[in-house]
N, C-alpha and C. Protein backbone atom coordinates (compact mmCIF):
# COMPACT_ATOMS: atom_id res chain seq x y z
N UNK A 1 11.16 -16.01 14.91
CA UNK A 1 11.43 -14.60 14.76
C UNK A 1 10.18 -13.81 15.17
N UNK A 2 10.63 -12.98 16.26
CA UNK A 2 9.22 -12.26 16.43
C UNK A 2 8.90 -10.88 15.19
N UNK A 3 7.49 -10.68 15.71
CA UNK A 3 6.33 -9.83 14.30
C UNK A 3 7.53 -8.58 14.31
N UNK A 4 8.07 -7.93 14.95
CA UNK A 4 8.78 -6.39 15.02
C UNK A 4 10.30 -7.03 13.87
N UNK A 5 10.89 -8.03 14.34
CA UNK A 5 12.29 -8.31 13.71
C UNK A 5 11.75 -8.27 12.27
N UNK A 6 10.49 -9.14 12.01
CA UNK A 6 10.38 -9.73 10.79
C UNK A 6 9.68 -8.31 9.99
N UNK A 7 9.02 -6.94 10.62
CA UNK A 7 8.69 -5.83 9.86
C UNK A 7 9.78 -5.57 9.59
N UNK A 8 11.02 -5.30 10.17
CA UNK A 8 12.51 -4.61 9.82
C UNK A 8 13.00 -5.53 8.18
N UNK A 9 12.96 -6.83 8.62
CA UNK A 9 13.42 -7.94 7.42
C UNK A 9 12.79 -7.72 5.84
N UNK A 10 11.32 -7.17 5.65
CA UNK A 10 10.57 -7.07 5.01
C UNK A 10 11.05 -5.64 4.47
N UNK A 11 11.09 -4.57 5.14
CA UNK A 11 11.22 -3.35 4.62
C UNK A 11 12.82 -2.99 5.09
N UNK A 12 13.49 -2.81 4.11
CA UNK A 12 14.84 -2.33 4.23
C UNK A 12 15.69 -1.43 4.29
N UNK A 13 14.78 0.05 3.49
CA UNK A 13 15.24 1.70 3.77
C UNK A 13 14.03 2.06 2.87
N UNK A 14 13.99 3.26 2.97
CA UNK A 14 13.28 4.42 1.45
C UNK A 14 14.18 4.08 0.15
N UNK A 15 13.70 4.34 -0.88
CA UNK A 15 14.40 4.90 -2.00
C UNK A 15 14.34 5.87 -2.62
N UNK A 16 15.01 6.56 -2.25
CA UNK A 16 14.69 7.78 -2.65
C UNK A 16 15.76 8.34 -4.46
N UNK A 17 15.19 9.00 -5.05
CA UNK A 17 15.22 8.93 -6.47
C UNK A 17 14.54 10.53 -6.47
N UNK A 18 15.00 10.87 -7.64
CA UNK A 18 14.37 12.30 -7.79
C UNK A 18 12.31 12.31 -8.98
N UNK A 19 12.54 11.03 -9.13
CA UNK A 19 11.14 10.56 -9.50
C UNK A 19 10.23 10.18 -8.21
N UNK A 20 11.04 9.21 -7.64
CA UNK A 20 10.13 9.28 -6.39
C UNK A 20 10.07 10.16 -5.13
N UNK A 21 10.61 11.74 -5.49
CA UNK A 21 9.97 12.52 -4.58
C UNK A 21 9.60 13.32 -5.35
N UNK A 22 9.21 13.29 -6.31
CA UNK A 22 7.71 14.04 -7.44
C UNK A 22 6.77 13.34 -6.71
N UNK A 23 6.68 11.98 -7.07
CA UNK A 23 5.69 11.11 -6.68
C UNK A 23 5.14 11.28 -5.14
N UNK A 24 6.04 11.69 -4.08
CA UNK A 24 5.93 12.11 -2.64
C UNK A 24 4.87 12.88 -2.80
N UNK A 25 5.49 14.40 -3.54
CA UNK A 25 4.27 15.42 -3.41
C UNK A 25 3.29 15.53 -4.15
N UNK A 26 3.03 15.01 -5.46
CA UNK A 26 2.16 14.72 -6.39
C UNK A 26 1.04 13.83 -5.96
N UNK A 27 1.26 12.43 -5.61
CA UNK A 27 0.55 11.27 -5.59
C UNK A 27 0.67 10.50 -4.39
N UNK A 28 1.17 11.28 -3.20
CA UNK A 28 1.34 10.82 -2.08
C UNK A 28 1.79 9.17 -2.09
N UNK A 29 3.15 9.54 -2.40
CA UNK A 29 3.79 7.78 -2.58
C UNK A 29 5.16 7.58 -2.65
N UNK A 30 5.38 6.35 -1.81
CA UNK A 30 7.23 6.47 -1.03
C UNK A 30 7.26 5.13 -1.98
N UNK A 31 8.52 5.03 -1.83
CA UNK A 31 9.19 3.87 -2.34
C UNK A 31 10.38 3.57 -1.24
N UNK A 32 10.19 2.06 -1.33
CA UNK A 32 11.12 1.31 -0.34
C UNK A 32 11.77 -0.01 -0.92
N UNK A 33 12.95 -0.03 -0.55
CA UNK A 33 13.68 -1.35 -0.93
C UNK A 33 12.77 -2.50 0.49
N UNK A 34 12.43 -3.22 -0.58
CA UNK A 34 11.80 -4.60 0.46
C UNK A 34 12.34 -5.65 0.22
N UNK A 35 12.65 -6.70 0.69
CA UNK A 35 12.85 -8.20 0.59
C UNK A 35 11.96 -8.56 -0.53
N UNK A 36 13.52 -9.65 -1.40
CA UNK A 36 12.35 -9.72 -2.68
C UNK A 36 11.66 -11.18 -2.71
N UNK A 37 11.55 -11.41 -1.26
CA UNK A 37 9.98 -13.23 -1.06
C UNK A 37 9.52 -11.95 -0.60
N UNK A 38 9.11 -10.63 -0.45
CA UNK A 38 7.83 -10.06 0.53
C UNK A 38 6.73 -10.38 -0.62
N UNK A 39 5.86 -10.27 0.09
CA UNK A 39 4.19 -10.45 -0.96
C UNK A 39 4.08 -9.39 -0.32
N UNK A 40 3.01 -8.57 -1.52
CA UNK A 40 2.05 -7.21 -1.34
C UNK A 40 1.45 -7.06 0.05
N UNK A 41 1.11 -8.48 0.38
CA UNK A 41 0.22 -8.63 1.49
C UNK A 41 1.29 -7.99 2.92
N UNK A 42 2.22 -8.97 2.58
CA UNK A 42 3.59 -8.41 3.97
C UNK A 42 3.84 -7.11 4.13
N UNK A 43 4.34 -6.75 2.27
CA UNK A 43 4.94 -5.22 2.49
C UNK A 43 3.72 -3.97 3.11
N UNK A 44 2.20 -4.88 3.08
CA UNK A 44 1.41 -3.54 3.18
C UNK A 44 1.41 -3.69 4.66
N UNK A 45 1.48 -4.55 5.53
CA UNK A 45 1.15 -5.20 7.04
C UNK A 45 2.45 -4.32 7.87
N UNK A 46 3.86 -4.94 6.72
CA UNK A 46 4.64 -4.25 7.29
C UNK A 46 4.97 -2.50 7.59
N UNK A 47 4.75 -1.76 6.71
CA UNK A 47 4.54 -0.31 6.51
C UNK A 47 3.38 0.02 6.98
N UNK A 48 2.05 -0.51 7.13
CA UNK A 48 1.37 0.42 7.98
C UNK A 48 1.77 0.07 9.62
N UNK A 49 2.53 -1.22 9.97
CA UNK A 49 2.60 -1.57 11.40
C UNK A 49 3.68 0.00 11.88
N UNK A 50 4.82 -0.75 10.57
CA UNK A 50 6.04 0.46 11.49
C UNK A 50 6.12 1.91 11.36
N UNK A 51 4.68 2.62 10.61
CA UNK A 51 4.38 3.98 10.13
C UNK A 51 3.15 4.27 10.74
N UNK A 52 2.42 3.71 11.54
CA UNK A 52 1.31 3.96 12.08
C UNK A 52 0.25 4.79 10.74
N UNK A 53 -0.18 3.92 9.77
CA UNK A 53 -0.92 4.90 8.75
C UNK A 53 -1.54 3.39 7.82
N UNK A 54 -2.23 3.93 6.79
CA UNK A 54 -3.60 3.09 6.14
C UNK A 54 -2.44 3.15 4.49
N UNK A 55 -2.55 2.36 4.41
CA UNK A 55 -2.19 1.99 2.81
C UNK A 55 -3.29 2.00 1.60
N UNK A 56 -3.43 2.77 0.84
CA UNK A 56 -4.52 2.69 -0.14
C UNK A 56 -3.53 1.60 -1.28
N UNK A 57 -2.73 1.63 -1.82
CA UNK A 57 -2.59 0.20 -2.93
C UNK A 57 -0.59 0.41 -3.06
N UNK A 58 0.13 -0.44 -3.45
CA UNK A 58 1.35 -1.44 -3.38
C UNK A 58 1.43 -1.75 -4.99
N UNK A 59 2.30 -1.52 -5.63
CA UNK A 59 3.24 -1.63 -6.77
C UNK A 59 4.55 -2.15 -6.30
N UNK A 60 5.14 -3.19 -7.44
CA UNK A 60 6.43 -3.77 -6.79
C UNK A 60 6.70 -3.85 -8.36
N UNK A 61 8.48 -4.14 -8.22
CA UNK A 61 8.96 -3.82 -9.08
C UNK A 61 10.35 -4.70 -8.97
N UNK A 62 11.03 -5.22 -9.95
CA UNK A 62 12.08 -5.83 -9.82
C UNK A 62 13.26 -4.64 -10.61
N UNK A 63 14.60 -4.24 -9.85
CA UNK A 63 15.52 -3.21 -10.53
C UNK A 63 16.91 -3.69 -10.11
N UNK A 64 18.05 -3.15 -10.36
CA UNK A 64 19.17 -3.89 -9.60
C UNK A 64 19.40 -3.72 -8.26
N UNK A 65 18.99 -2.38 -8.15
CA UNK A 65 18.66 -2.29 -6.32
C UNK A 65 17.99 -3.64 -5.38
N UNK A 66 17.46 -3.77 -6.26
CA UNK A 66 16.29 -5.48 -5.73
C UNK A 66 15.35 -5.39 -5.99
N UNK A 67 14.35 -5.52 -4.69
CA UNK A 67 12.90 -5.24 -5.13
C UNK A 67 11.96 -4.01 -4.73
N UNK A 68 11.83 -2.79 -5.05
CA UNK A 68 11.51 -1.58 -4.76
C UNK A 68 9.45 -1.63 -4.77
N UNK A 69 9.15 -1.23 -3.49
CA UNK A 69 7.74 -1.30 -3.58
C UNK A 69 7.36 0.07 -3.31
N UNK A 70 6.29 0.37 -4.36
CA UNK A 70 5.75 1.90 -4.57
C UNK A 70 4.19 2.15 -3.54
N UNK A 71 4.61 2.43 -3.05
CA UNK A 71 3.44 3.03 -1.72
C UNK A 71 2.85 3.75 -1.78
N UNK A 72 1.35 3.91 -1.99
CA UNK A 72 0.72 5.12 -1.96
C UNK A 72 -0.64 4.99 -1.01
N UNK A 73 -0.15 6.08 -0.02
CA UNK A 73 -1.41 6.06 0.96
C UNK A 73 -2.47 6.78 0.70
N UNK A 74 -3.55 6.54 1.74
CA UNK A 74 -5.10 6.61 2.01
C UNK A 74 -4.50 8.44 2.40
N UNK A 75 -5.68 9.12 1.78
CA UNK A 75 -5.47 10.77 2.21
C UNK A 75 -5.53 11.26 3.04
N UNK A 76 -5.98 10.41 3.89
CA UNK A 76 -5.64 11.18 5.54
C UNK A 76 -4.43 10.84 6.51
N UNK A 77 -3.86 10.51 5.48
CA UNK A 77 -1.70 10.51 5.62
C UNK A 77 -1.07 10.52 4.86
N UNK A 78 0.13 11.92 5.08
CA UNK A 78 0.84 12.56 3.98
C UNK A 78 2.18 11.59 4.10
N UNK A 79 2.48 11.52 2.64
CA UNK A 79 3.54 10.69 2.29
C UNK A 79 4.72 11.33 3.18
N UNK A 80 4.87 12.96 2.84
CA UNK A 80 5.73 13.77 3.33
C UNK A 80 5.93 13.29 4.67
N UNK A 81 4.78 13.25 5.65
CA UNK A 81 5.32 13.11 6.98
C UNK A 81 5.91 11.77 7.44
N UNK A 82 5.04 10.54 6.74
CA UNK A 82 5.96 9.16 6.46
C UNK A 82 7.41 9.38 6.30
N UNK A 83 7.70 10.01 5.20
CA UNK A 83 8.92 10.03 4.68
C UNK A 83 9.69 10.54 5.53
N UNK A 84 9.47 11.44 6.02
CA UNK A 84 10.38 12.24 7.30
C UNK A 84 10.92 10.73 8.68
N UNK A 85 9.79 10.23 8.71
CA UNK A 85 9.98 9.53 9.92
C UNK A 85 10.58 7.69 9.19
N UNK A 86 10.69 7.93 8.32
CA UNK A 86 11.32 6.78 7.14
C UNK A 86 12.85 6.59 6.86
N UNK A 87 13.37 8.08 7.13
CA UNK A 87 14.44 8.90 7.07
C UNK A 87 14.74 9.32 5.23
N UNK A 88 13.76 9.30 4.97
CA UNK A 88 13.74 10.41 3.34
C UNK A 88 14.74 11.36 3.33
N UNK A 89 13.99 12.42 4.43
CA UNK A 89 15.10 13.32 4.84
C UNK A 89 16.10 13.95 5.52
């Protein structure tokens, strides 16, 4: 499987929640349904490859949705504009 198929496999949509778009504009931080074998290490490789941007730290979480990982980037990239190109909105 090539590196592009296997970023898609890893990250699966946004989740969007009315907590996690406080968190958007507050604390600059998306949430995404990921594959639940991703390691921190994948989900961060994968989201900065297919968002062109720096990851400051990765929270994961097990819910019935699956496995939801909480993203919060480095300040010189707004969650907002991620999210736009994520399809947030």
């Amino acid at each position: 499987m090539s590196e592009p198929e296997l970023r898609h496999r890893i990250i699966r949509h946004a989740y969007v929640t009315e907590k996690s778009m406080d968190e958007m504009e507050r604390q600059n931080k998306l949430e995404f349904v990921v594959d639940h074998r991703a390691t921190r290490a994948e989900i961060r490789g994968a989201v900065e490859s297919l968002y062109h941007c720096k990851v400051a730290k990765i929270t994961t979480k097990i819910v019935r949705a699956g496995k939801i990982a909480t993203v919060r980037f480095t300040k010189e990239y707004s969650a907002e504009d991620i999210g736009s190109r994520a399809g947030v909105f």
